[in-house]
Protein backbone atom coordinates (compact mmCIF):
# COMPACT_ATOMS: atom_id res chain seq x y z
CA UNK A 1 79.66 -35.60 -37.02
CA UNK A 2 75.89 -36.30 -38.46
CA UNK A 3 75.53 -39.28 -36.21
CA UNK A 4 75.47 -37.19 -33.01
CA UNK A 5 72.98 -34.93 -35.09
CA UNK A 6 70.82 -37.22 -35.70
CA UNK A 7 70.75 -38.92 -32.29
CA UNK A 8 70.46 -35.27 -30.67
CA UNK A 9 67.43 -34.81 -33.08
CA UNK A 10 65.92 -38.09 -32.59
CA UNK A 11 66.46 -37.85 -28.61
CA UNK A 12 64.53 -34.52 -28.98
CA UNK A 13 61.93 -35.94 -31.34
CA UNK A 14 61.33 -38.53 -28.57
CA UNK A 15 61.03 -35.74 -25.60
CA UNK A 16 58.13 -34.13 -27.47
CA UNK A 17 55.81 -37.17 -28.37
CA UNK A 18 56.64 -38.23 -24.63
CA UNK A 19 55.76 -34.81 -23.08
CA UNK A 20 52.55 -35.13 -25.31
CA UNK A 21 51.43 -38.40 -23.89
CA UNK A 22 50.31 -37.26 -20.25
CA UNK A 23 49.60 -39.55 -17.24
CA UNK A 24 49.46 -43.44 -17.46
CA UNK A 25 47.30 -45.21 -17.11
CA UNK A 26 44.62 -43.07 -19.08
CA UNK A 27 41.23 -42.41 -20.00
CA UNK A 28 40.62 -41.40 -23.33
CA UNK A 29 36.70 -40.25 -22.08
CA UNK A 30 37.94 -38.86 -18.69
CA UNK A 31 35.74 -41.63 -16.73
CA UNK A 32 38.13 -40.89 -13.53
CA UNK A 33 38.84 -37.37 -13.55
CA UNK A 34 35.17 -36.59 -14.25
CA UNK A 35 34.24 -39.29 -11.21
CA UNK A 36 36.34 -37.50 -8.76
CA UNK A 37 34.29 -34.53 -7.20
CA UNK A 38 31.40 -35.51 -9.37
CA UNK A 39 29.13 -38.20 -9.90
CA UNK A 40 29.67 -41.96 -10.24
CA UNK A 41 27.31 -44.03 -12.34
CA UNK A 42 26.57 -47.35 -11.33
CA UNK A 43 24.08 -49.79 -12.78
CA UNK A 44 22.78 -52.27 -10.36
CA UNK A 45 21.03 -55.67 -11.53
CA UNK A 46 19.08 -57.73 -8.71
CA UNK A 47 21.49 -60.91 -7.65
CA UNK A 48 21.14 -61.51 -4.06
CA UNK A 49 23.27 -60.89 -1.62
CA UNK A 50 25.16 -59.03 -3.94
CA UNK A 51 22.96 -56.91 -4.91
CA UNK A 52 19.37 -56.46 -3.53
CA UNK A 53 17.20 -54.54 -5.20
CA UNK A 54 13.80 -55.45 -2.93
CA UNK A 55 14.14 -52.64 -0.31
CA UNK A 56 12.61 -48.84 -0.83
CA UNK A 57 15.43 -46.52 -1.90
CA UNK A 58 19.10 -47.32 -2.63
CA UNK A 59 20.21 -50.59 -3.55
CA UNK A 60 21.88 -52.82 -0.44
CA UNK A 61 24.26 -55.96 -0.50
CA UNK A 62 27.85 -56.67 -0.52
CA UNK A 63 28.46 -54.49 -3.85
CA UNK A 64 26.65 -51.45 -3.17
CA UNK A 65 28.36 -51.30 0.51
CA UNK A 66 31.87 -51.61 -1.89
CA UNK A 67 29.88 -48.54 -4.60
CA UNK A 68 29.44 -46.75 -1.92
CA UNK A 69 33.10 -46.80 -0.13
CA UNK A 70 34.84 -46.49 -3.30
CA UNK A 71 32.80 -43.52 -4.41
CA UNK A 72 33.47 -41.58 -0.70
CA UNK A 73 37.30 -42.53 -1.60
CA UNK A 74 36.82 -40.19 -4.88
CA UNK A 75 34.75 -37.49 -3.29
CA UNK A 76 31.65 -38.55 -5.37
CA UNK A 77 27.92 -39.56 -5.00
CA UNK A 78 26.28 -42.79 -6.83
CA UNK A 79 23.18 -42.41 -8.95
CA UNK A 80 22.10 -45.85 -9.39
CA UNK A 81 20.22 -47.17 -12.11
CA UNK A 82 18.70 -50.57 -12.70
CA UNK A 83 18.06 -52.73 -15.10
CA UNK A 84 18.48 -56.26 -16.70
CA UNK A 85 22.17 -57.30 -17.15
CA UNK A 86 21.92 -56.75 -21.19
CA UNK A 87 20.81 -53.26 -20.66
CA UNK A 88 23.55 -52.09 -18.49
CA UNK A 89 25.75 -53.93 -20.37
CA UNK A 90 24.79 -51.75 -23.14
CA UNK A 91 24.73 -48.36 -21.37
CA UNK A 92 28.34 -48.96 -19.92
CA UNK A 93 29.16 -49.54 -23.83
CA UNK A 94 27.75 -46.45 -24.69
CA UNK A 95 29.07 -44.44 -21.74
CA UNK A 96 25.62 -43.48 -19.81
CA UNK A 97 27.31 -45.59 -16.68
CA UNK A 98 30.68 -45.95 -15.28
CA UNK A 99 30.27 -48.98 -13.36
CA UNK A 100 28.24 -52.05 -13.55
CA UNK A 101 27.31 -54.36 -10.89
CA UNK A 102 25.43 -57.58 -10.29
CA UNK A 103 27.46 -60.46 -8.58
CA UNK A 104 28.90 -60.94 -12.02
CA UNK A 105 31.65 -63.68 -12.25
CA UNK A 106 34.73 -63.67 -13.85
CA UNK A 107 33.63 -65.65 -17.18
CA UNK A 108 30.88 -62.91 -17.67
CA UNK A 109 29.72 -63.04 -21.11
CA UNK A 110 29.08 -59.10 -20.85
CA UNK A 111 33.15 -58.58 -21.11
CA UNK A 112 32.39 -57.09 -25.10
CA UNK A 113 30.82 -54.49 -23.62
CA UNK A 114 32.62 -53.63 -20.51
CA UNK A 115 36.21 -54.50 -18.81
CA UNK A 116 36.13 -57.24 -16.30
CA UNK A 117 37.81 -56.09 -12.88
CA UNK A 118 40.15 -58.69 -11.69
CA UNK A 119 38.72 -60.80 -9.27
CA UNK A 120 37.86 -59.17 -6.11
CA UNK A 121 36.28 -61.88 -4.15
CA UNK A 122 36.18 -65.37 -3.87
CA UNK A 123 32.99 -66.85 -2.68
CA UNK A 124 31.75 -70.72 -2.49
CA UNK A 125 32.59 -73.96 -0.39
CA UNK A 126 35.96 -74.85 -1.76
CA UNK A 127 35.07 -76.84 -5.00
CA UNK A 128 32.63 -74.71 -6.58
CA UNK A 129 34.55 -71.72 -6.11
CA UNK A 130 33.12 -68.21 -8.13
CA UNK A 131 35.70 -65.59 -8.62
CA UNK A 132 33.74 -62.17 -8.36
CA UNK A 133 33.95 -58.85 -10.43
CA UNK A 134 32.40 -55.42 -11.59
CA UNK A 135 32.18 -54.14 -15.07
CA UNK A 136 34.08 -50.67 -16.13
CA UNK A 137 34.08 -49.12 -19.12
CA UNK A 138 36.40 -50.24 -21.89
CA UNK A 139 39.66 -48.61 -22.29
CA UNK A 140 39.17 -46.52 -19.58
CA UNK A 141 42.17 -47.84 -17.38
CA UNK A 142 43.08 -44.66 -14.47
CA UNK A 143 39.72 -46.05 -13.90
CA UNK A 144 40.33 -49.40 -13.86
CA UNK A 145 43.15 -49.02 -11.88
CA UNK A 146 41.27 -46.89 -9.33
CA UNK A 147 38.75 -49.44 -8.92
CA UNK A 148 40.94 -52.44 -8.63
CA UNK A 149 43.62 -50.38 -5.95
CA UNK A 150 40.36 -50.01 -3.85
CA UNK A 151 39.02 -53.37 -4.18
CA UNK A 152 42.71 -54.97 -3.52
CA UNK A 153 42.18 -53.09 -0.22
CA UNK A 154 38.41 -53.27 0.71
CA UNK A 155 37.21 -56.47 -0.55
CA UNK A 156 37.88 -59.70 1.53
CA UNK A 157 37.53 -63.67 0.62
């Protein structure tokens, strides 16, 4: 008779730490939620045609064009900010940006600061082959996931 006891008691332990555990994939610093209906915050270093940083305003290139659509997908705008690749690197560690871009490939060494995507795009003549991705904040995987479900669908070889 204590054996179903303690199974009904453990089964009930186990519903409340699993009611307490919300929605996953999640972000511990609300990088998604916050994105949606908000503002997306993307860090943009020069590396033509990715990115091009030479015109007046906005940044332009294959990447921003993929900012940009991804961003209308979760009802937000893009402030852009530039800089060298160390110091986005270092502002997506420290939260002031939610995205990083910059034709980075997939061996980036900037992966200690930031989460790789997987591979969006392939790009090259066959033998020298460069995998593509973007930079998202560590641990923050609804994001991750968001990004990658849009880039599965947008981006093309």
């Amino acid at each position: 008779m204590r054996r179903p006891l303690r199974l009904l008691a453990a089964m009930a332990a186990t519903a409340v730490v699993l009611t307490g555990c919300g929605s996953i994939p999640a972000d511990p610093d609300g990088t998604l939620e916050r994105v949606q209906g908000g503002v997306l915050r993307v860090g943009v270093t020069e590396n033509a045609p990715w990115v091009d940083l030479s015109g007046s305003g906005e940044p332009s290139g294959t990447e921003p064009t993929l900012v940009l659509e991804f961003a209308q997908q979760q009802g937000a705008t893009v402030a852009w900010t530039a800089g060298s690749e160390a110091t986005l690197a270092e502002a997506l560690e420290a939260g002031e940006l939610d995205l990083v871009i910059g034709g980075f490939l997939e061996d980036t060494p900037w992966t200690e600061f930031g989460a790789a995507t997987r591979p969006y795009v392939t790009a090259g003549t066959g033998e020298w082959d460069e995998q593509h991705v973007m930079l998202a904040p560590l641990g923050e995987n609804a994001f991750l996931v968001a990004l990658e479900s849009f880039l599965d669908e947008e981006a093309v070889s």
